[in-house]
C-alpha atoms as a PDB file:
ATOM      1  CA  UNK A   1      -5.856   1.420  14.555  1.00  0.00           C
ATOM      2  CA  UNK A   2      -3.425  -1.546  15.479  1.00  0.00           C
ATOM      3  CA  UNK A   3      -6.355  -3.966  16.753  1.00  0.00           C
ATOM      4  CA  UNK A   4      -7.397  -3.096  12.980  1.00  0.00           C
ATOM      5  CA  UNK A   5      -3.620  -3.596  11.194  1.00  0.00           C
ATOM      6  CA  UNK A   6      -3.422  -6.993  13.807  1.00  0.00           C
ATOM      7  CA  UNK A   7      -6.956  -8.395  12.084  1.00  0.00           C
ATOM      8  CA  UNK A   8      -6.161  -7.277   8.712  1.00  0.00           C
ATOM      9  CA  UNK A   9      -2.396  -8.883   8.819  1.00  0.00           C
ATOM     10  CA  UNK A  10      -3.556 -12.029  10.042  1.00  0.00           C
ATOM     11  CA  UNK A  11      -5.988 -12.611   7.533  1.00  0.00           C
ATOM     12  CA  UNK A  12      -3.463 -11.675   4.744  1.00  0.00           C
ATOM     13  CA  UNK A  13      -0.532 -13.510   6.470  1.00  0.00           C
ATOM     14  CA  UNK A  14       0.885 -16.188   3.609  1.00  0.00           C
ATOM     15  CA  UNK A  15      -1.160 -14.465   0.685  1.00  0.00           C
ATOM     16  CA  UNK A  16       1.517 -14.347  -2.684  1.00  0.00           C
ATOM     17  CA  UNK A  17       2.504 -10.912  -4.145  1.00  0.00           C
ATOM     18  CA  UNK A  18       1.400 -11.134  -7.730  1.00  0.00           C
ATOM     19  CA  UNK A  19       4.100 -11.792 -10.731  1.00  0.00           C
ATOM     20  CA  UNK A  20       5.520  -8.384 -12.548  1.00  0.00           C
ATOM     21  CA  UNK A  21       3.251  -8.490 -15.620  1.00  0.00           C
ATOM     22  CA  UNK A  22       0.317  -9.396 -13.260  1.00  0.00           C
ATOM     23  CA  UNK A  23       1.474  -6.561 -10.746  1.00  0.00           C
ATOM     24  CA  UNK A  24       1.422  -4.141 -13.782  1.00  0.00           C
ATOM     25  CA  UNK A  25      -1.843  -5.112 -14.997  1.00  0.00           C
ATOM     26  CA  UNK A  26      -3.686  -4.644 -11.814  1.00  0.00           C
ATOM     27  CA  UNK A  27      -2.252  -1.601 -11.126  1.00  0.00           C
ATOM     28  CA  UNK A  28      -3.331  -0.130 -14.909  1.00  0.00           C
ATOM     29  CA  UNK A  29      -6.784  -1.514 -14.060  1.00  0.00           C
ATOM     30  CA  UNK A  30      -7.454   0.035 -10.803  1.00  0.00           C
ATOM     31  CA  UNK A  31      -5.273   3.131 -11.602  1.00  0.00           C
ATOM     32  CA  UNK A  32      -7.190   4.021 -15.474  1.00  0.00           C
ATOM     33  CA  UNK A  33     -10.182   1.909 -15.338  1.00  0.00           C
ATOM     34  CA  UNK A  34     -11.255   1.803 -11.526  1.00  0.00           C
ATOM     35  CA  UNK A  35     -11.195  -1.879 -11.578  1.00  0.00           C
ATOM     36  CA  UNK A  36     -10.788  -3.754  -8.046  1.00  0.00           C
ATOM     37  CA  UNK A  37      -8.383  -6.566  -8.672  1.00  0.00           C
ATOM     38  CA  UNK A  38      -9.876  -9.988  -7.313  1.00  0.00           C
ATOM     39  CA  UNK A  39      -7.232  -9.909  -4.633  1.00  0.00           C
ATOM     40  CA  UNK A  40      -5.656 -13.277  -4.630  1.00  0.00           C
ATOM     41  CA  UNK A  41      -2.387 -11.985  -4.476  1.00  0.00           C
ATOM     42  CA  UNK A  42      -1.616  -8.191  -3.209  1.00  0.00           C
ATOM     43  CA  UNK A  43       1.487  -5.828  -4.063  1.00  0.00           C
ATOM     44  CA  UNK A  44       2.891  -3.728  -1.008  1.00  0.00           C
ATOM     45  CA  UNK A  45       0.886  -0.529  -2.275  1.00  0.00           C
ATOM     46  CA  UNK A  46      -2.207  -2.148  -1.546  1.00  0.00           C
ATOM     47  CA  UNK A  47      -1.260  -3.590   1.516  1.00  0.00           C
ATOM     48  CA  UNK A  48      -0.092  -0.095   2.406  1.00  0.00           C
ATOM     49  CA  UNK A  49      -3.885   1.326   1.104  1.00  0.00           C
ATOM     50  CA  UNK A  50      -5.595  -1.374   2.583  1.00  0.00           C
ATOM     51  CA  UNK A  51      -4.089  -0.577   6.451  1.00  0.00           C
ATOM     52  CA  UNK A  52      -4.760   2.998   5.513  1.00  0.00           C
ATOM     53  CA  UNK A  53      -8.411   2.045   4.805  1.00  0.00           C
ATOM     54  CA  UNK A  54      -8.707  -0.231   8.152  1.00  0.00           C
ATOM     55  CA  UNK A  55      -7.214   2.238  10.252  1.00  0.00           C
ATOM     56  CA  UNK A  56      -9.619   4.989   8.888  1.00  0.00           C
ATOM     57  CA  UNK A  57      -7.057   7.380   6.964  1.00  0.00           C
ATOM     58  CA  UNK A  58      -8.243   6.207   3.422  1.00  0.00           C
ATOM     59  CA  UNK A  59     -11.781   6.060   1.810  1.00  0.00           C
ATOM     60  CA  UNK A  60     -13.333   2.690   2.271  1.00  0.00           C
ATOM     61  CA  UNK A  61     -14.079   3.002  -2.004  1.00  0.00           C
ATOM     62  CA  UNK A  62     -10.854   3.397  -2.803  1.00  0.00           C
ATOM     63  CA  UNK A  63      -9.788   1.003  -5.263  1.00  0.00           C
ATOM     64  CA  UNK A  64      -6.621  -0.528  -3.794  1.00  0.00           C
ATOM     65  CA  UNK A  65      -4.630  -2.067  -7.050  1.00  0.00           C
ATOM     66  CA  UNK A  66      -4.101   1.879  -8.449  1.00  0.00           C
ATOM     67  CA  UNK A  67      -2.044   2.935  -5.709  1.00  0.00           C
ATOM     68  CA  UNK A  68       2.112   3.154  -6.224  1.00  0.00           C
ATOM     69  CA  UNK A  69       4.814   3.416  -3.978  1.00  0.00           C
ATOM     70  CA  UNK A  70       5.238   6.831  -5.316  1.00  0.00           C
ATOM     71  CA  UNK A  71       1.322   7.856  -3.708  1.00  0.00           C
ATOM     72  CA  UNK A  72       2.615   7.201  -0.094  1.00  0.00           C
ATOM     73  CA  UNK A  73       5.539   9.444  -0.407  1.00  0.00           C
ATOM     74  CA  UNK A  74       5.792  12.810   0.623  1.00  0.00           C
ATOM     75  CA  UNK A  75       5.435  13.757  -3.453  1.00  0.00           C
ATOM     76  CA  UNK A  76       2.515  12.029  -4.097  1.00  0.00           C
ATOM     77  CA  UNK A  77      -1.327  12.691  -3.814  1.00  0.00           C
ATOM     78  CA  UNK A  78      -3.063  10.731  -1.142  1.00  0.00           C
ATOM     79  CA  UNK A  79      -6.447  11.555  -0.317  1.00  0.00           C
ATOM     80  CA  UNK A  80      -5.980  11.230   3.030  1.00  0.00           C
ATOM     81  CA  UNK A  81      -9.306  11.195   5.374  1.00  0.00           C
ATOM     82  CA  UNK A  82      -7.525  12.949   8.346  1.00  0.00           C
ATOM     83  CA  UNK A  83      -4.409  13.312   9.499  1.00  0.00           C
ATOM     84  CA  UNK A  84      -1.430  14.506   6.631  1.00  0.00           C
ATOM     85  CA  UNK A  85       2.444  13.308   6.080  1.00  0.00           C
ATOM     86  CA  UNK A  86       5.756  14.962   6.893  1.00  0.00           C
ATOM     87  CA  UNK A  87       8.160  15.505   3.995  1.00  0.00           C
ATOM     88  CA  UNK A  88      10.306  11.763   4.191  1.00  0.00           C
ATOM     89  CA  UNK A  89      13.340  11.565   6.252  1.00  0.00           C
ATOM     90  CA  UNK A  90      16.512   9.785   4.296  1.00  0.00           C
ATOM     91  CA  UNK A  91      18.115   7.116   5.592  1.00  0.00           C
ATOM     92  CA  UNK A  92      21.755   6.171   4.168  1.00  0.00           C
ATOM     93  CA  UNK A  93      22.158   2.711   4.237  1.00  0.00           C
ATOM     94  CA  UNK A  94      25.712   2.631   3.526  1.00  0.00           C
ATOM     95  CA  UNK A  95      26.594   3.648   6.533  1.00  0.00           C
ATOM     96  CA  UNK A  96      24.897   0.927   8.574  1.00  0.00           C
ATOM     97  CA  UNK A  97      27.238  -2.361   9.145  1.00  0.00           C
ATOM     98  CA  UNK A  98      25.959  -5.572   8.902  1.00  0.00           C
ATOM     99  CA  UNK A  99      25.768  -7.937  12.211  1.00  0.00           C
ATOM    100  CA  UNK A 100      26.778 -10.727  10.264  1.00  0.00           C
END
C-alpha cells in the first residue's frame, strides 16, 4: 500500500486543485451523472479516493470527482473493498500552542 501512495503522489506532486465553481461542477458530474472529470486538476476527495483505489480499499470503477469529505467520515457511505473505519476521534485545536 505505501509503494502504491509513494507512485501515485509522485506522479500527482505539483498538479492544481481546481477553482470552487470548477470543484462543484466535477463533483455534480461524477456524483449525479457518473462522469470522470478529465483530471487536470484534483480536489482532496479524490486524492483521498484515488489512494483508496491504489492501495486496494476502493473499486478501481469508482468515479473519483463524486466523492466528499463527508464520504470518508465515520457518517458517510464508503464502499469499502475490505477493511472498515472507526467512528472519528476529535481533536481540539484550541488547545494546541503554536511554536512560533
Amino acid at each position: 500500500m505505501i509503494s502504491s501512495l509513494h507512485t501515485l503522489f509522485t506522479e500527482l506532486h505539483g498538479i492544481p486543485n481546481p477553482g470552487e465553481w470548477k470543484m462543484i461542477l466535477e463533483v455534480l458530474e461524477g456524483r449525479i451523472f457518473k462522469i470522470r472529470s478529465k483530471l487536470h486538476n484534483y480536489t482532496c476527495s479524490e486524492l483521498v479516493a484515488e489512494s483508496y483505489i491504489k492501495m486496494g480499499l476502493l473499486d478501481p470503477n469508482a468515479v473519483i470527482n463524486g466523492f466528499m469529505p463527508s464520504d470518508f467520515s465515520s457518517d458517510g457511505h464508503l464502499p469499502l473493498l475490505k477493511g472498515s473505519f472507526r467512528e472519528e476521534i476529535e481533536i481540539d485545536l484550541a488547545g494546541i500552542k503554536s511554536s512560533t
